[in-house]
C-alpha atoms as a PDB file:
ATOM      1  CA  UNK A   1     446.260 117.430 135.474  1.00  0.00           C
ATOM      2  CA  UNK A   2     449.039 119.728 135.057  1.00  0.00           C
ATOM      3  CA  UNK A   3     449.866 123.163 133.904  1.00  0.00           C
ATOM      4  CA  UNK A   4     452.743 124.850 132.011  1.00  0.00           C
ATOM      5  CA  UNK A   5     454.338 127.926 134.084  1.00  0.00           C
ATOM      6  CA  UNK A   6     456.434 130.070 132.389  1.00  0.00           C
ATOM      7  CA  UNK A   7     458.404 132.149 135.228  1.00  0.00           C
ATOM      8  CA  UNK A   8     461.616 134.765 134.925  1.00  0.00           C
ATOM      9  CA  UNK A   9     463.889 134.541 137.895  1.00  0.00           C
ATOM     10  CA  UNK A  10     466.989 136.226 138.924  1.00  0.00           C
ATOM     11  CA  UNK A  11     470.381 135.280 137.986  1.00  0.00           C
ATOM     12  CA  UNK A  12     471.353 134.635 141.321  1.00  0.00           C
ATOM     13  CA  UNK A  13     468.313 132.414 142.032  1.00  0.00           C
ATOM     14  CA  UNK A  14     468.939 130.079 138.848  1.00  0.00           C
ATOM     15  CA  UNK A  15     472.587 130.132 139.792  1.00  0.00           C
ATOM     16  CA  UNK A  16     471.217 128.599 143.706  1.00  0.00           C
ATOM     17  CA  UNK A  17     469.175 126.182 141.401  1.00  0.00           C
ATOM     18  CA  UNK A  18     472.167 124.897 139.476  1.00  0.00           C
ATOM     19  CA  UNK A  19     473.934 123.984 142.182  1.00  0.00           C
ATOM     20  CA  UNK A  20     471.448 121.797 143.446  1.00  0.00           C
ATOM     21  CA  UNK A  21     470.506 119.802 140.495  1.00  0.00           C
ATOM     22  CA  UNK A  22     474.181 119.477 139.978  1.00  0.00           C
ATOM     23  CA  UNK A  23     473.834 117.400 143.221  1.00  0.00           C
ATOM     24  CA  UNK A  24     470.391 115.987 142.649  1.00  0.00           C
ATOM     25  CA  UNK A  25     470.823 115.130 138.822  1.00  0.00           C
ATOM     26  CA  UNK A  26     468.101 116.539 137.597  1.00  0.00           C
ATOM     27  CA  UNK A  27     466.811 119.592 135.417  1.00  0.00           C
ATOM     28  CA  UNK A  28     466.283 122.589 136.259  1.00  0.00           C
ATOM     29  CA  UNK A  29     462.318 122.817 135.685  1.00  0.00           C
ATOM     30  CA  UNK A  30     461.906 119.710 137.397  1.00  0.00           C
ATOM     31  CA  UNK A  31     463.982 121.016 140.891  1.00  0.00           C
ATOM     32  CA  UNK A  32     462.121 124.439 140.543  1.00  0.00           C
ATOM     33  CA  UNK A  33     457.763 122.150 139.848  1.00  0.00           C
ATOM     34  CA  UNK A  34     458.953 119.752 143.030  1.00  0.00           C
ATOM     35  CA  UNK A  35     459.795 123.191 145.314  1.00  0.00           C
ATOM     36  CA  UNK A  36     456.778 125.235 144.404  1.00  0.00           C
ATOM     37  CA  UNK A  37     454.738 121.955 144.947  1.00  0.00           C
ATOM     38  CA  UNK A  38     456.342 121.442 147.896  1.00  0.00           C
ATOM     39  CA  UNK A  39     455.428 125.034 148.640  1.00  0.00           C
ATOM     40  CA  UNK A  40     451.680 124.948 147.997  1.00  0.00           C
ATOM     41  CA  UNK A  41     450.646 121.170 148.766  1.00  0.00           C
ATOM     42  CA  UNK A  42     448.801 120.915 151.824  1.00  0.00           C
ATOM     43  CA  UNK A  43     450.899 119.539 154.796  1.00  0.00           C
ATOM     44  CA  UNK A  44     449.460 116.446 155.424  1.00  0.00           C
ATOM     45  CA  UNK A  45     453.282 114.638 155.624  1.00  0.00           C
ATOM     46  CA  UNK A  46     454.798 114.086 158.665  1.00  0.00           C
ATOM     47  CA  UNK A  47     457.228 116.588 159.672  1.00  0.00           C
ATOM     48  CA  UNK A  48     460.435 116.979 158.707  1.00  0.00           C
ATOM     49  CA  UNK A  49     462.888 117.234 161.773  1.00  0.00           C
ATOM     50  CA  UNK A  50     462.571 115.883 164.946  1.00  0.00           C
ATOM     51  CA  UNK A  51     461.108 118.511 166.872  1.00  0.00           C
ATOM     52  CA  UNK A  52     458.409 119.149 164.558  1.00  0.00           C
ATOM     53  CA  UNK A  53     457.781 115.384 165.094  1.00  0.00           C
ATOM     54  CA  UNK A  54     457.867 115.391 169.097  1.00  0.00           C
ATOM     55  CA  UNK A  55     455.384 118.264 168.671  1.00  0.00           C
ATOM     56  CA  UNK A  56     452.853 116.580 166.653  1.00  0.00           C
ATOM     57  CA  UNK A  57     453.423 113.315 168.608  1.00  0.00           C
ATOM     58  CA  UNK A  58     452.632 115.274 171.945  1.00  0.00           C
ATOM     59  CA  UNK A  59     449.542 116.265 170.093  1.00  0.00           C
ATOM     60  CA  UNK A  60     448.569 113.048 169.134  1.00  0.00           C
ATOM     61  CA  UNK A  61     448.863 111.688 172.472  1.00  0.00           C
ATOM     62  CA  UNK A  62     447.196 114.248 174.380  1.00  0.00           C
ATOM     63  CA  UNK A  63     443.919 112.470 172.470  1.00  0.00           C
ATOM     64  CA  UNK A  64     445.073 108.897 174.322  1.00  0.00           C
ATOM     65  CA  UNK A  65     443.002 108.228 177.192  1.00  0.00           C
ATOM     66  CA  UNK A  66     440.402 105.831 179.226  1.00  0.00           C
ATOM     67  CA  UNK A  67     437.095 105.194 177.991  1.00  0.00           C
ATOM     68  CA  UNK A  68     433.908 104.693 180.830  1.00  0.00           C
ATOM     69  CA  UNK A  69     430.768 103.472 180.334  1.00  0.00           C
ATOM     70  CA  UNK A  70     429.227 103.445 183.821  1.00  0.00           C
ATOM     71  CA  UNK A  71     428.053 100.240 182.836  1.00  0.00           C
ATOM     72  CA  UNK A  72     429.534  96.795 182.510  1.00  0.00           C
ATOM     73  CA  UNK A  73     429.618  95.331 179.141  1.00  0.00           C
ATOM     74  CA  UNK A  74     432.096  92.260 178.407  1.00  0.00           C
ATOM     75  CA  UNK A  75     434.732  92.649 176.512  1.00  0.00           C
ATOM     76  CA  UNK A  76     435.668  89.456 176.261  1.00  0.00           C
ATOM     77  CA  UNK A  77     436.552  87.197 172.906  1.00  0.00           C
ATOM     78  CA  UNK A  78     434.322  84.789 174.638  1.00  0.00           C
ATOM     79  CA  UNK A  79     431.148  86.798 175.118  1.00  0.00           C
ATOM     80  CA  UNK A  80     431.632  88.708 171.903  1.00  0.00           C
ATOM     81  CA  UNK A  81     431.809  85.018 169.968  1.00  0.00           C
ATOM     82  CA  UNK A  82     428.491  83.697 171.959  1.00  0.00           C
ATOM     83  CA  UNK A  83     426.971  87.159 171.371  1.00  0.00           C
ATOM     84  CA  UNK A  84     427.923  87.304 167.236  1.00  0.00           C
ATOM     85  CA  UNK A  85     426.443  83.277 167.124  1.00  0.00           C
ATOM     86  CA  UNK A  86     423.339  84.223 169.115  1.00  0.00           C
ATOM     87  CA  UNK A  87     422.986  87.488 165.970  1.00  0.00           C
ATOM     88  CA  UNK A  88     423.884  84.799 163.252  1.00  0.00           C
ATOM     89  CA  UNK A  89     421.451  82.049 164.140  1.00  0.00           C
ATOM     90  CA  UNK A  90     418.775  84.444 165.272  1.00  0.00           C
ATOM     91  CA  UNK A  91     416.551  84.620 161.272  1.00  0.00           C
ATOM     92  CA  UNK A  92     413.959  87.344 162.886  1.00  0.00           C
ATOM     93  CA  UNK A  93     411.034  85.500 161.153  1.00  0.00           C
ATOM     94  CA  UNK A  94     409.004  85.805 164.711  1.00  0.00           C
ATOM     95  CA  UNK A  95     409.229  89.918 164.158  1.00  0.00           C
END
């Protein structure tokens, strides 16, 4: 859904505005709804510039790690195929 916002802006701002849909090829309205949505929607892009992306990629991988389990459990293809055919042929009737 979308709403109609009627705003009064500066001369100086609207000239900043035609400049860059001279460039972009668009109108006026639609450069001024894509900044103010820009603006307001929540950041869940990726960032922008490189830095901001070697920051949130440090973050990420300070997450990465090793998982124990202080027990041994296979991993295997193997074991996890016997185990899932043992599950599938098992019909639980005796229960």
């Amino acid at each position: 859904m979308s709403q109609i916002l009627t705003l009064e802006i500066s001369e100086q701002v609207f000239a900043a505005i035609q400049k860059q849909v001279a460039k972009a090829g668009v109108a006026p309205e639609h450069l001024a709804a894509l900044l103010i949505e820009q603006q307001f929607t929540p950041t869940s892009k990726l960032p922008a510039n490189e830095a901001n992306r070697e920051t949130a990629r440090t973050k990420f991988e300070r997450h990465f790690g090793t998982l124990n389990l202080d027990n041994t459990m296979s991993c295997d293809n193997e074991s996890i195929d016997a185990d899932l055919v043992k599950e599938y042929a098992n019909t639980y009737e005796d229960e």
